[in-house]
Protein backbone atom coordinates (compact mmCIF):
# COMPACT_ATOMS: atom_id res chain seq x y z
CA UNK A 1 -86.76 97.04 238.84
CA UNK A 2 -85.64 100.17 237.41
CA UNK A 3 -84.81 99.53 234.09
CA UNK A 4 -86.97 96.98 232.26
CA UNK A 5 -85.72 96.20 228.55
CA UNK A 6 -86.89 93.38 226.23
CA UNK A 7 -84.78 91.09 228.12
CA UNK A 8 -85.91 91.48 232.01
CA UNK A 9 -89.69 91.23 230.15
CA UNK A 10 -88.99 87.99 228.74
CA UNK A 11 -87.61 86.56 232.23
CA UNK A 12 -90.54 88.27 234.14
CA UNK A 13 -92.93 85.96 231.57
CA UNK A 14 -90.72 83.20 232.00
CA UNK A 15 -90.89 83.48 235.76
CA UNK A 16 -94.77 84.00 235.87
CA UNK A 17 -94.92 81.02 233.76
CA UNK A 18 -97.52 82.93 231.29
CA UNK A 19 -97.85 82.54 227.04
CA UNK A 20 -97.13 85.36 225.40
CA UNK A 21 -100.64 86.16 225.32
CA UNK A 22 -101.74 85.53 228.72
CA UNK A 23 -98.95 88.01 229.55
CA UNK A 24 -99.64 90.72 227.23
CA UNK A 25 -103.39 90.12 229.09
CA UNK A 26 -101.87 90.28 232.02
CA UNK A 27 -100.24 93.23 231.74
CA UNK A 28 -102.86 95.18 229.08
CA UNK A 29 -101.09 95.18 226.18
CA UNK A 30 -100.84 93.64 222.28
CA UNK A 31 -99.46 90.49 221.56
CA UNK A 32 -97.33 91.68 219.15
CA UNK A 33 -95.86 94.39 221.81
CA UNK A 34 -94.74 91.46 223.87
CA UNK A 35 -93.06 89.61 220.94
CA UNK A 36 -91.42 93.01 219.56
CA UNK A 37 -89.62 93.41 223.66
CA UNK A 38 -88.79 89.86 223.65
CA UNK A 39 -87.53 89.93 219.91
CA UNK A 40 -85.27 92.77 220.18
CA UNK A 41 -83.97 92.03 223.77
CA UNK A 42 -81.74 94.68 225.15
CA UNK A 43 -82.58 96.51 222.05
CA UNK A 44 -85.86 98.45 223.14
CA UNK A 45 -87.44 99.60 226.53
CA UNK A 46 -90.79 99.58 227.17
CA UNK A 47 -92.61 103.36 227.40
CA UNK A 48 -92.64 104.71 231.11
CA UNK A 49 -96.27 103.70 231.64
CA UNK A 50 -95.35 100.06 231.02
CA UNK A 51 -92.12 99.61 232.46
CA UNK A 52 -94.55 100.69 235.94
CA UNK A 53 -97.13 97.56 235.14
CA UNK A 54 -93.45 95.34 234.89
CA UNK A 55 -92.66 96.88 238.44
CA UNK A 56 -96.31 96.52 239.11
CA UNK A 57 -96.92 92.59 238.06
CA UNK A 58 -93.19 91.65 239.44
CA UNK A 59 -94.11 93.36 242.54
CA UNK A 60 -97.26 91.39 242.81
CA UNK A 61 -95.55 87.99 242.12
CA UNK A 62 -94.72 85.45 244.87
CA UNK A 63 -91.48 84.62 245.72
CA UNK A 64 -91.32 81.61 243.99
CA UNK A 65 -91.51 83.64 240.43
CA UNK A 66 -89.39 86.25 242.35
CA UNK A 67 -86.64 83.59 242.35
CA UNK A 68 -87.66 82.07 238.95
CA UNK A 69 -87.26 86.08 237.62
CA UNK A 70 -83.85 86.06 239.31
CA UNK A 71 -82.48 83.17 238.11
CA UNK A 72 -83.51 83.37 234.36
CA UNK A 73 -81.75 87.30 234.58
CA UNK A 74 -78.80 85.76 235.66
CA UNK A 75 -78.68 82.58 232.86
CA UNK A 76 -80.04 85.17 230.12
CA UNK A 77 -76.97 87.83 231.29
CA UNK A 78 -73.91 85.31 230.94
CA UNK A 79 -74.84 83.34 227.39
CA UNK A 80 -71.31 82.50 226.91
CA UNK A 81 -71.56 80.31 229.93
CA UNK A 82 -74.38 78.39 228.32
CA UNK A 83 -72.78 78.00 225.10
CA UNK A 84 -69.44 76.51 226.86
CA UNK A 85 -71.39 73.57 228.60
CA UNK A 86 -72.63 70.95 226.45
CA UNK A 87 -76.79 70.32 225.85
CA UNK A 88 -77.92 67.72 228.95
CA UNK A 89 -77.70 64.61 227.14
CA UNK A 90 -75.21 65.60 224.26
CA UNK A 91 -72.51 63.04 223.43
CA UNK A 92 -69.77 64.33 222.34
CA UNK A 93 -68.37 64.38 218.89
CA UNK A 94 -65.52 61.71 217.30
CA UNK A 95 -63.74 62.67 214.04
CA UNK A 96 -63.45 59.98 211.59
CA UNK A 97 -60.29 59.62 211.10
């Protein structure tokens, strides 16, 4: 990855399948670093040195979390898609009338 933002560090966790605090551990940094990236989205990058420990840790990851990273990117990228579809389980709504 070239370009990690707040967004791409949030799937990576997702995909690893790590807490917030395992995967600030993980990657040797605060817990409240994590939840700033993953609060702001888009919003911030990580410095230099840490977007290398994302290429680092994704590099390292099997393909199995390689395909979990891929897929959360993709759902997290097209929200409008999400909100269109209705909940799994979600009955739809009558008016009274």
């Amino acid at each position: 990855m070239h370009h990690w933002t707040g967004l791409e560090t949030r799937a990576l966790r997702l995909a690893l399948r790590l807490s917030v605090r395992a995967f600030a551990e993980h990657l040797g940094v605060a817990v409240a670093t994590v939840s700033k990236w993953e609060s702001k989205r888009t919003g911030t990058e990580p410095r230099p040195d840490t977007q290398a420990m994302l290429d680092t840790a994704l590099g390292r990851a099997d393909a199995t979390a390689h395909l979990r990273f891929e897929t959360l990117l993709s759902e997290m990228a097209s929200p409008a898609r999400h909100l269109a579809q209705p909940a799994a389980g979600a009955r739809p709504r009558c008016s009274a009338t």
